[in-house]
C-alpha atoms as a PDB file:
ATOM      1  CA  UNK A   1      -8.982  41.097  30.515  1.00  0.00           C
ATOM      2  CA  UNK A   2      -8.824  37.374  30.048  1.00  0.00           C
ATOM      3  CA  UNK A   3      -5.485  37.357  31.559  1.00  0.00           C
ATOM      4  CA  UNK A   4      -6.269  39.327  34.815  1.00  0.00           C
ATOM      5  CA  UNK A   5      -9.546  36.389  34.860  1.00  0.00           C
ATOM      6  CA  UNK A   6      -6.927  33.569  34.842  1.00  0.00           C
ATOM      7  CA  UNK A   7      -4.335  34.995  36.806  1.00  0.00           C
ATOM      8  CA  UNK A   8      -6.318  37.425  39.080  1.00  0.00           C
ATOM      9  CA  UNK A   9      -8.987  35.056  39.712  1.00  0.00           C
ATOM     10  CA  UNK A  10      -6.901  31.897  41.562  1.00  0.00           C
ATOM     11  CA  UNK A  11      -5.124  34.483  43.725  1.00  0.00           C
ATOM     12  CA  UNK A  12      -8.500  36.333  44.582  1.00  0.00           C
ATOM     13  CA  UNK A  13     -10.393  33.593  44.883  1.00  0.00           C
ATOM     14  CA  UNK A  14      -7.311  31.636  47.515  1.00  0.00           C
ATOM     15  CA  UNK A  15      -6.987  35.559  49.309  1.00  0.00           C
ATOM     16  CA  UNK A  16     -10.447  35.377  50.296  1.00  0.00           C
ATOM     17  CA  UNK A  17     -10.379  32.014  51.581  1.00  0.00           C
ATOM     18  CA  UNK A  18      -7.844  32.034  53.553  1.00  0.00           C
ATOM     19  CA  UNK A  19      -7.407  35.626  54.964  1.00  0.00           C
ATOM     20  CA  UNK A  20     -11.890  35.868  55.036  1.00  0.00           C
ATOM     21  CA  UNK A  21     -12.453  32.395  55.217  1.00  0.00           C
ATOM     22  CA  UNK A  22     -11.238  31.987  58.934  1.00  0.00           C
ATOM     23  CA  UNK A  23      -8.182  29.769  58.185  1.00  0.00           C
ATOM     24  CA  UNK A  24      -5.333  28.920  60.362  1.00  0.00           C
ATOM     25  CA  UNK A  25      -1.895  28.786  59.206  1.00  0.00           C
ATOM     26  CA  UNK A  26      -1.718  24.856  59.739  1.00  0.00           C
ATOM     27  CA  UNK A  27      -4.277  24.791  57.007  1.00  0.00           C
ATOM     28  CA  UNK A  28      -2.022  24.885  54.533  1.00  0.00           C
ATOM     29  CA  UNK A  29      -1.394  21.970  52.666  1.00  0.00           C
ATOM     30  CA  UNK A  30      -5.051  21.434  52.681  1.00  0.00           C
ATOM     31  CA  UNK A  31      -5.703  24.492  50.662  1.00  0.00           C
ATOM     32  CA  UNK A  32      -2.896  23.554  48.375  1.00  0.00           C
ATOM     33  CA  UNK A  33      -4.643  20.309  48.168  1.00  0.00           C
ATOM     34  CA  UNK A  34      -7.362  22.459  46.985  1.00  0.00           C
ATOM     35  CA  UNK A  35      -5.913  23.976  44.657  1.00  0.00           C
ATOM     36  CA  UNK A  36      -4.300  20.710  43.090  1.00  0.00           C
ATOM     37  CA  UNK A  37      -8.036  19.689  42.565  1.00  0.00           C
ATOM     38  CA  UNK A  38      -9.429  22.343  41.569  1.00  0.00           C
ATOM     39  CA  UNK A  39      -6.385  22.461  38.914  1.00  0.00           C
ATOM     40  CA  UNK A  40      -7.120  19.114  37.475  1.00  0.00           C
ATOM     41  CA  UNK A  41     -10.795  19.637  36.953  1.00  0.00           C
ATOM     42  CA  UNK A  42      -9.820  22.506  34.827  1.00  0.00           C
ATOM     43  CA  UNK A  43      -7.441  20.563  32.608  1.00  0.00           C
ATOM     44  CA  UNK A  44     -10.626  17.940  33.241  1.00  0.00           C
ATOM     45  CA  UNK A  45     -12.614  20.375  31.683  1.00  0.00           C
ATOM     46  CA  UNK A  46     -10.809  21.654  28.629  1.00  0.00           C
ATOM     47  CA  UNK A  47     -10.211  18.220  27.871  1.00  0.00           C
ATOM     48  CA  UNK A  48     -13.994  17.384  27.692  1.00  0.00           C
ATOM     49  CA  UNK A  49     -15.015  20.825  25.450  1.00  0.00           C
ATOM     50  CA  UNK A  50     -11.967  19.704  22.974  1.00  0.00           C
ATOM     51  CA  UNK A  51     -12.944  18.885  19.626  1.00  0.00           C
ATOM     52  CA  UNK A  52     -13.395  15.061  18.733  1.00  0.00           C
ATOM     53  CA  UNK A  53     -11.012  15.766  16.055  1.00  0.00           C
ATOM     54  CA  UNK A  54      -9.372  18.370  13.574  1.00  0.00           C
ATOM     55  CA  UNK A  55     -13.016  18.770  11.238  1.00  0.00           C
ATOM     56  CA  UNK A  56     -14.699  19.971  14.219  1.00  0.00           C
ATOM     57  CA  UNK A  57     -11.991  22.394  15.537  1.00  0.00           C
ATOM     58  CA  UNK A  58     -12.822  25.556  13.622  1.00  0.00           C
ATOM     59  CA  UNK A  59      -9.075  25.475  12.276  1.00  0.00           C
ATOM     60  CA  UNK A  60      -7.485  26.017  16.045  1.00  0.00           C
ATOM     61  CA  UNK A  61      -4.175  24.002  16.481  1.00  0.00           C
ATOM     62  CA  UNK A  62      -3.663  21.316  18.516  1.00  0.00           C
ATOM     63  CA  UNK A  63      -3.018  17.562  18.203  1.00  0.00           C
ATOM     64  CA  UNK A  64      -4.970  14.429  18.576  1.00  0.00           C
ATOM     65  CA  UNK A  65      -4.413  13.380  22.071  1.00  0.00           C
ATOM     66  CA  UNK A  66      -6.375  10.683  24.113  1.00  0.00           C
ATOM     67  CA  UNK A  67      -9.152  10.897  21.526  1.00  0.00           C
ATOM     68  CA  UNK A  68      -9.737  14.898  21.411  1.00  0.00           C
ATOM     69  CA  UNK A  69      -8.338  17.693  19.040  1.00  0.00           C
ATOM     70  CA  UNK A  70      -6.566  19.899  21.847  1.00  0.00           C
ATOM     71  CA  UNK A  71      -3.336  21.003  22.872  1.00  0.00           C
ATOM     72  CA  UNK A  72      -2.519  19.381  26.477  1.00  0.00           C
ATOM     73  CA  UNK A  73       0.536  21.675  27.058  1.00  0.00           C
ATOM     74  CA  UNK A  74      -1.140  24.327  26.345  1.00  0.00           C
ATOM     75  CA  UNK A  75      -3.243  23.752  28.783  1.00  0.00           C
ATOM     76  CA  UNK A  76      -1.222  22.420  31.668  1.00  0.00           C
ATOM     77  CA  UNK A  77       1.133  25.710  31.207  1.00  0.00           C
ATOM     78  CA  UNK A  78      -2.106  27.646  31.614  1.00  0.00           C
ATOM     79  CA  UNK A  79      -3.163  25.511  34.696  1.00  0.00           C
ATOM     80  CA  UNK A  80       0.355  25.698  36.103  1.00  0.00           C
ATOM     81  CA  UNK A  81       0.714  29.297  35.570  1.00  0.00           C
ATOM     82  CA  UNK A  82      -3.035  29.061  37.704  1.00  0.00           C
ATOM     83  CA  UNK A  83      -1.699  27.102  40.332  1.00  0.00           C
ATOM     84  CA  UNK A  84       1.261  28.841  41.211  1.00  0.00           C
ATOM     85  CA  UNK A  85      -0.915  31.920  41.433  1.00  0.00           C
ATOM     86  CA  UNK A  86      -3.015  30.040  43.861  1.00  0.00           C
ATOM     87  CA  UNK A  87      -0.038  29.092  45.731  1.00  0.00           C
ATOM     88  CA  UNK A  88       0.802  32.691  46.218  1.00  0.00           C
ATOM     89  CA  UNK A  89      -2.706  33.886  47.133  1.00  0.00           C
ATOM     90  CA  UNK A  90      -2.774  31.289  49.689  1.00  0.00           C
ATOM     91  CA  UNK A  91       0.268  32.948  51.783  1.00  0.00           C
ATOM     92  CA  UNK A  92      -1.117  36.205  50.877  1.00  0.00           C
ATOM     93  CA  UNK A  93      -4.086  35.686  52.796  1.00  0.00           C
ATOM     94  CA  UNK A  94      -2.479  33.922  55.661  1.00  0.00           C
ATOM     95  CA  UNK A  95      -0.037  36.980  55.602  1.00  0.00           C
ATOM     96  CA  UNK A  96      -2.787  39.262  55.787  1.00  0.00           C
ATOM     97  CA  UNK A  97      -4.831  37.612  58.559  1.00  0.00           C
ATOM     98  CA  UNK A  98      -1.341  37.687  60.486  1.00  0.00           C
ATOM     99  CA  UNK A  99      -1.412  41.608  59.861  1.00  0.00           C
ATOM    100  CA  UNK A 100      -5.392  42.371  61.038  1.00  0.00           C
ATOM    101  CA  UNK A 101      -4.882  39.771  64.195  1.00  0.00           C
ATOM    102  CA  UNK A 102      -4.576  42.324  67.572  1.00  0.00           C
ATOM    103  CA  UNK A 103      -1.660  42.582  69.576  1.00  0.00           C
ATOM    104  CA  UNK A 104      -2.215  40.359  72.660  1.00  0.00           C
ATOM    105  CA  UNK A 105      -1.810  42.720  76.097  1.00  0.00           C
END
């Protein structure tokens, strides 16, 4: 289920905004842009709820890096994997707006 959250939920989330949201095709970089920022607060994130160090981590593995118990490429895999489903959800949508739009007569 977590899986489907993390994967589903970047694609979903880009679908919508995009193919619901009302944007045009030339938007695109700017929703990728989106998505760039909306990566790095995650990896933002994680990096704030990271252990000071190994005493406090329950046991979960990691290394110290910039001052917290956590394991960064862990983390950017997870983010990457995130962003490239993003990516896809973006031209998803703009393919399905292209699909609803009426023929012009």
């Amino acid at each position: 289920m977590l899986t489907l959250i993390w994967l589903g939920g970047p694609l979903a989330v880009a679908v919508l905004l995009t193919a619901v949201g009302g944007a045009r095709f030339g938007h695109w970089p700017w929703l990728l842009l989106v998505g760039v920022l909306l990566a790095a607060a995650v990896v933002f994130i994680a990096y704030l709820q990271a252990p000071p160090d190994y005493q406090h981590s329950n046991g979960t593995e990691g290394e110290m890096f910039l001052g917290r118990w956590w394991d960064p490429n862990w983390v950017v895999a997870i983010v990457g994997i995130g962003y490239f489903s993003w990516t896809v959800g973006v031209f998803v949508g703009f393919a399905l707006r292209l699909l609803g739009q009426r023929p012009v007569e």
